[in-house]
C-alpha atoms as a PDB file:
ATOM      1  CA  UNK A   1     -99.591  41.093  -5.649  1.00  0.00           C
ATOM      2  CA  UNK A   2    -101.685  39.120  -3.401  1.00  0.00           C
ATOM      3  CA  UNK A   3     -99.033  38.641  -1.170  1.00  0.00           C
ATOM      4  CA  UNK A   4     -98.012  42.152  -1.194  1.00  0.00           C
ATOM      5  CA  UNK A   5    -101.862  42.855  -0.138  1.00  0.00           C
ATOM      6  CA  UNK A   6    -101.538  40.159   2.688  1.00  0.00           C
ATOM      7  CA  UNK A   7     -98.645  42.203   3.880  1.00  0.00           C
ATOM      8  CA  UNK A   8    -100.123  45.800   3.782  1.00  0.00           C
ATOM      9  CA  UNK A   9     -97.440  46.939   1.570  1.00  0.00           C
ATOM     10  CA  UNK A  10     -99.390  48.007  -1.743  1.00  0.00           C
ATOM     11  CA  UNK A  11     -99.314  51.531  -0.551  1.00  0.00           C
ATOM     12  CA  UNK A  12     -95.679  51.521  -0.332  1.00  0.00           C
ATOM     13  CA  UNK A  13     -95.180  49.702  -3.649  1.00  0.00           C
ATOM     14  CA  UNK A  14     -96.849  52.384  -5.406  1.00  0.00           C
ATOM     15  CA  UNK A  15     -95.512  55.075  -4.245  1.00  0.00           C
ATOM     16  CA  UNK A  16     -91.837  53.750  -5.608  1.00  0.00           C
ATOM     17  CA  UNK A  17     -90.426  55.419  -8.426  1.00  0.00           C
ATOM     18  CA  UNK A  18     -91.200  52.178 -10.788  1.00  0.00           C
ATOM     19  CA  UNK A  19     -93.470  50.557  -8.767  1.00  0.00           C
ATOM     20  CA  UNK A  20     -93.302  46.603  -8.380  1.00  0.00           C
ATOM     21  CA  UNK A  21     -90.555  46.841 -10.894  1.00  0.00           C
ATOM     22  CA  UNK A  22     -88.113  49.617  -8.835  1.00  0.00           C
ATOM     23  CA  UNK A  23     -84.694  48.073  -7.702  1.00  0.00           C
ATOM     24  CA  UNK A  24     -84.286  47.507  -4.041  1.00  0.00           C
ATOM     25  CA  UNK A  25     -80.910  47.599  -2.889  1.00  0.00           C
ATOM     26  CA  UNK A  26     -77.558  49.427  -1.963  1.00  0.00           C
ATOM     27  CA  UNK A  27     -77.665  52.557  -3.937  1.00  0.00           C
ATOM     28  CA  UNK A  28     -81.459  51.909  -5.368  1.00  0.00           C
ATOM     29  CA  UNK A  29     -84.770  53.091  -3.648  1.00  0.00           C
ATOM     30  CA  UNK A  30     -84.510  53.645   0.109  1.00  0.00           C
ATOM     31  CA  UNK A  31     -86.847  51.854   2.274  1.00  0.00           C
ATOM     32  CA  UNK A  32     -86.522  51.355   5.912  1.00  0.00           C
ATOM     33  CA  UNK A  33     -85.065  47.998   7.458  1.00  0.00           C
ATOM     34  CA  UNK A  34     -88.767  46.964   8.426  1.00  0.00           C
ATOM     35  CA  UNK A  35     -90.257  47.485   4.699  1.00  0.00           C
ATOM     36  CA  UNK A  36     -87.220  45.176   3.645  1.00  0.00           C
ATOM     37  CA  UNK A  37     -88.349  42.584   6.235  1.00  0.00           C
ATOM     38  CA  UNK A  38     -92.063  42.868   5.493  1.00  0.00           C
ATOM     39  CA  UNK A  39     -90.881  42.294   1.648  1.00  0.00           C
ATOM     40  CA  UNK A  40     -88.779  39.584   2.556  1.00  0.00           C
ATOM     41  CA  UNK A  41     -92.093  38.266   4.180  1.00  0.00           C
ATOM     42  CA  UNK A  42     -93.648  38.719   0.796  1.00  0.00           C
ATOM     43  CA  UNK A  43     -91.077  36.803  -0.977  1.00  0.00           C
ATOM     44  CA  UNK A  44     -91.175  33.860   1.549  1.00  0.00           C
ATOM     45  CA  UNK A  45     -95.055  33.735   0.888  1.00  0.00           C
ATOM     46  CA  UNK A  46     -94.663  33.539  -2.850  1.00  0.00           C
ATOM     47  CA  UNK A  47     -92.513  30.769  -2.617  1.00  0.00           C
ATOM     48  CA  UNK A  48     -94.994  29.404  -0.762  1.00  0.00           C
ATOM     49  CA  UNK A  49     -92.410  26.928   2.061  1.00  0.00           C
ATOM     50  CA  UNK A  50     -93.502  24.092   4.457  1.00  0.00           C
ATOM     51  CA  UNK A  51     -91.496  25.600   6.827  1.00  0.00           C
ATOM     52  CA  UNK A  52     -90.510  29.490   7.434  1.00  0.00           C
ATOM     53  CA  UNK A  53     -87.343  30.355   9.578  1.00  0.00           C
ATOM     54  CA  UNK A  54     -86.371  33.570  10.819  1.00  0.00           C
ATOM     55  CA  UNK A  55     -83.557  34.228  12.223  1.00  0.00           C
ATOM     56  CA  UNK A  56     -83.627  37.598  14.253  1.00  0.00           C
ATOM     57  CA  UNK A  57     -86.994  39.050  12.413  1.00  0.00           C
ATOM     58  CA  UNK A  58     -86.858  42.477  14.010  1.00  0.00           C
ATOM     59  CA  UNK A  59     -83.766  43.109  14.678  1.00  0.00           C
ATOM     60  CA  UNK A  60     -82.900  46.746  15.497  1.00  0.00           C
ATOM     61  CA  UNK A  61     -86.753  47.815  14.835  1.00  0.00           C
ATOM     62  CA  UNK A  62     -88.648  50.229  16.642  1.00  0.00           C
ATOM     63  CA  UNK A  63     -91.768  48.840  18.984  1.00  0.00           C
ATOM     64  CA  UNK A  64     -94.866  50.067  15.974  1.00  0.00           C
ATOM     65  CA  UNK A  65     -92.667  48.163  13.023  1.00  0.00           C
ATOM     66  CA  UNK A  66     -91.557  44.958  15.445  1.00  0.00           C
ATOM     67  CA  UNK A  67     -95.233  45.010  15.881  1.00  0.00           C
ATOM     68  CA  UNK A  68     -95.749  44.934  12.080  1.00  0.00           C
ATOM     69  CA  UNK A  69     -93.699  42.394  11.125  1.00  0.00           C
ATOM     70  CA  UNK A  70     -95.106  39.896  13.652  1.00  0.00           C
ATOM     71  CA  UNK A  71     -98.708  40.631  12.159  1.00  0.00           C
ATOM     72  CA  UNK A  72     -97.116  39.911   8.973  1.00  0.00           C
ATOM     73  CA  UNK A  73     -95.355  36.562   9.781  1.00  0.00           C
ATOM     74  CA  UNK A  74     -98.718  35.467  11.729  1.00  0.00           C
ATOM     75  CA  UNK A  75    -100.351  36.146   8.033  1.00  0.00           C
ATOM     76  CA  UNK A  76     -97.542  34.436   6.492  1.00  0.00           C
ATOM     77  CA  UNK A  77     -97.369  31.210   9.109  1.00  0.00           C
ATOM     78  CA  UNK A  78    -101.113  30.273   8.484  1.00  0.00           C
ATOM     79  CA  UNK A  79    -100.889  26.454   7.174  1.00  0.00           C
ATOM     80  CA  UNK A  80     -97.011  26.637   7.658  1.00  0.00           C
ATOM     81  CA  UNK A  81     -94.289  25.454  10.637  1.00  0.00           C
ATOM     82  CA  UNK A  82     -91.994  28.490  11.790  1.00  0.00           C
ATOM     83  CA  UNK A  83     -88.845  28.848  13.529  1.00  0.00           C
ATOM     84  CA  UNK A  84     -88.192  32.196  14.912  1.00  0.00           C
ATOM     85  CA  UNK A  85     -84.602  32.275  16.599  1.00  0.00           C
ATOM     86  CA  UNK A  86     -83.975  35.820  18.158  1.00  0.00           C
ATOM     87  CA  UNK A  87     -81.191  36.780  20.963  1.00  0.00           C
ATOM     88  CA  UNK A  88     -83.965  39.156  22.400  1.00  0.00           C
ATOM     89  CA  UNK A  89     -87.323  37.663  24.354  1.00  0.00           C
ATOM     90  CA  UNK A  90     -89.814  40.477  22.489  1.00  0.00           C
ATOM     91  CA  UNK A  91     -88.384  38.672  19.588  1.00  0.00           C
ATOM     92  CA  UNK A  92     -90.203  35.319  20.486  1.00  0.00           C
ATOM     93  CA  UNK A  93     -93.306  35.451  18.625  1.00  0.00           C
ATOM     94  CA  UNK A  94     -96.809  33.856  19.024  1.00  0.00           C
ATOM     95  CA  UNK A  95     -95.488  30.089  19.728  1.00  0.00           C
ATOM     96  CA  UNK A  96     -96.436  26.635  20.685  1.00  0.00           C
ATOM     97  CA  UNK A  97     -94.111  25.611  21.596  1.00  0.00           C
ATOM     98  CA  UNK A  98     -90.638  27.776  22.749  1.00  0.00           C
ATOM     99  CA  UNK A  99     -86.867  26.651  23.277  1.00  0.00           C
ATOM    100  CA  UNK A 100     -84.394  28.665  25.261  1.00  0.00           C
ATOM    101  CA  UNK A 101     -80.602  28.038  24.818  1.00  0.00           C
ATOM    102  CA  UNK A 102     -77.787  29.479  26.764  1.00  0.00           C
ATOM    103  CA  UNK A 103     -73.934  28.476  25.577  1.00  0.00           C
ATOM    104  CA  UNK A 104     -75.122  26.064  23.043  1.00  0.00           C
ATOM    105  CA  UNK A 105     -77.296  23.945  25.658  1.00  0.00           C
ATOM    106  CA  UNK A 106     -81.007  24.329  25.854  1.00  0.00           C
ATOM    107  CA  UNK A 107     -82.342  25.364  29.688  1.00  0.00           C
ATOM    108  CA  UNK A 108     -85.743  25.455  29.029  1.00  0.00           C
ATOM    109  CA  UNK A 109     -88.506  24.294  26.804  1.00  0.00           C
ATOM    110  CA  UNK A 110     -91.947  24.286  27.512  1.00  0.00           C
ATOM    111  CA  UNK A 111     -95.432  26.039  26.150  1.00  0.00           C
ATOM    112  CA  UNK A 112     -95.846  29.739  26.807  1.00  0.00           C
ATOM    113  CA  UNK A 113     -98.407  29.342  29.311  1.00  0.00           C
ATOM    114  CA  UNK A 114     -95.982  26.962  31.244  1.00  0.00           C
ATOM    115  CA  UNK A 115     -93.132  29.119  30.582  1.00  0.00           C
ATOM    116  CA  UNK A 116     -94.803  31.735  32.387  1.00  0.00           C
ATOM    117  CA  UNK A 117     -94.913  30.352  35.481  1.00  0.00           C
ATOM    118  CA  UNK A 118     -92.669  32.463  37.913  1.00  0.00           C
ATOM    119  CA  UNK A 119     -89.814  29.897  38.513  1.00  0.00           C
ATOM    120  CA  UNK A 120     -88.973  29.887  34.980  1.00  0.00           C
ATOM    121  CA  UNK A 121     -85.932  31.340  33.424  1.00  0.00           C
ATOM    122  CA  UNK A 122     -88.244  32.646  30.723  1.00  0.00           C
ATOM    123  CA  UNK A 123     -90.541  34.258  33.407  1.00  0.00           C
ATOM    124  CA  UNK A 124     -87.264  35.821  35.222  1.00  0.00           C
ATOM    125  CA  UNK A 125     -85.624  37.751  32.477  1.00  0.00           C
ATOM    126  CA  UNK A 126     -88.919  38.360  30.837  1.00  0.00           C
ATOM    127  CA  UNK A 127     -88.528  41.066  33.537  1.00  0.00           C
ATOM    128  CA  UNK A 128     -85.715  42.817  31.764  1.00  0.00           C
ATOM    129  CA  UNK A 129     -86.621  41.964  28.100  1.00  0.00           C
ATOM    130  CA  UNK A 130     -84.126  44.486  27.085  1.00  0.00           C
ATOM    131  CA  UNK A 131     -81.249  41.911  28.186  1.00  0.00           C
ATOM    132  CA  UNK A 132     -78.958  40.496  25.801  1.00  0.00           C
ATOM    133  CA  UNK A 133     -78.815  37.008  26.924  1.00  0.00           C
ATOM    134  CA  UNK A 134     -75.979  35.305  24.312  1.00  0.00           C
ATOM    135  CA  UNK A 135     -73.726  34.967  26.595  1.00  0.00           C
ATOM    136  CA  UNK A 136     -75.191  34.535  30.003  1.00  0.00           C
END
């Protein structure tokens, strides 16, 4: 439960039909596709890893629950190395270090600060963050 507190998600526990014990799933209690992410968050902190990756954290979220889930894997990265890999730049989260790939090769890989400087690829399409850059 102390993860779940990390995460903000006690209120949301409780108000499921069983609790910490309801079943989560196809067909079980609906929750929304950011309370499954912040839980997944949860999990990944009880396990307590070395290294988190996510691949595509907030996927298909809204702006107010992308935000969420990036305060939650900032809580859950403290003392820990993680790998965020998302298709979308709002999807890079607070980094030291960042990598962009195009085709399979990497163009560009630098700090943020130096990423932001305005001959960068990164700095270009930050522009149009809505882009879908996979195949570019």
């Amino acid at each position: 439960m102390a993860a779940v507190d990390l995460i903000g998600l006690r209120t949301m526990i409780d108000k499921l039909p069983l609790g910490i014990n309801t079943k989560i799933g196809e067909g079980e209690a609906g929750i929304s596709s950011g309370e499954i992410q912040l839980l997944s968050i949860v999990r990944a902190i009880v396990a307590n890893p070395d290294i988190l990756l996510l691949d595509e954290p907030t996927s298909g979220m809204d702006a107010q629950t992308e935000h969420r889930v990036f305060e939650a894997i900032a809580k859950a990265g403290v003392g820990r190395t993680v790998f965020s890999i998302s298709h979308r730049l709002s999807g890079i989260i607070d980094a030291d270090f960042i990598h962009l790939m195009q085709n399979g090769k990497l163009i560009e890989s630098s700090s943020i600060d130096e990423l932001k400087d305005e001959n960068s690829w990164y700095a270009l399409y930050n522009k149009f963050d809505d882009l879908s850059w996979n195949n570019e």
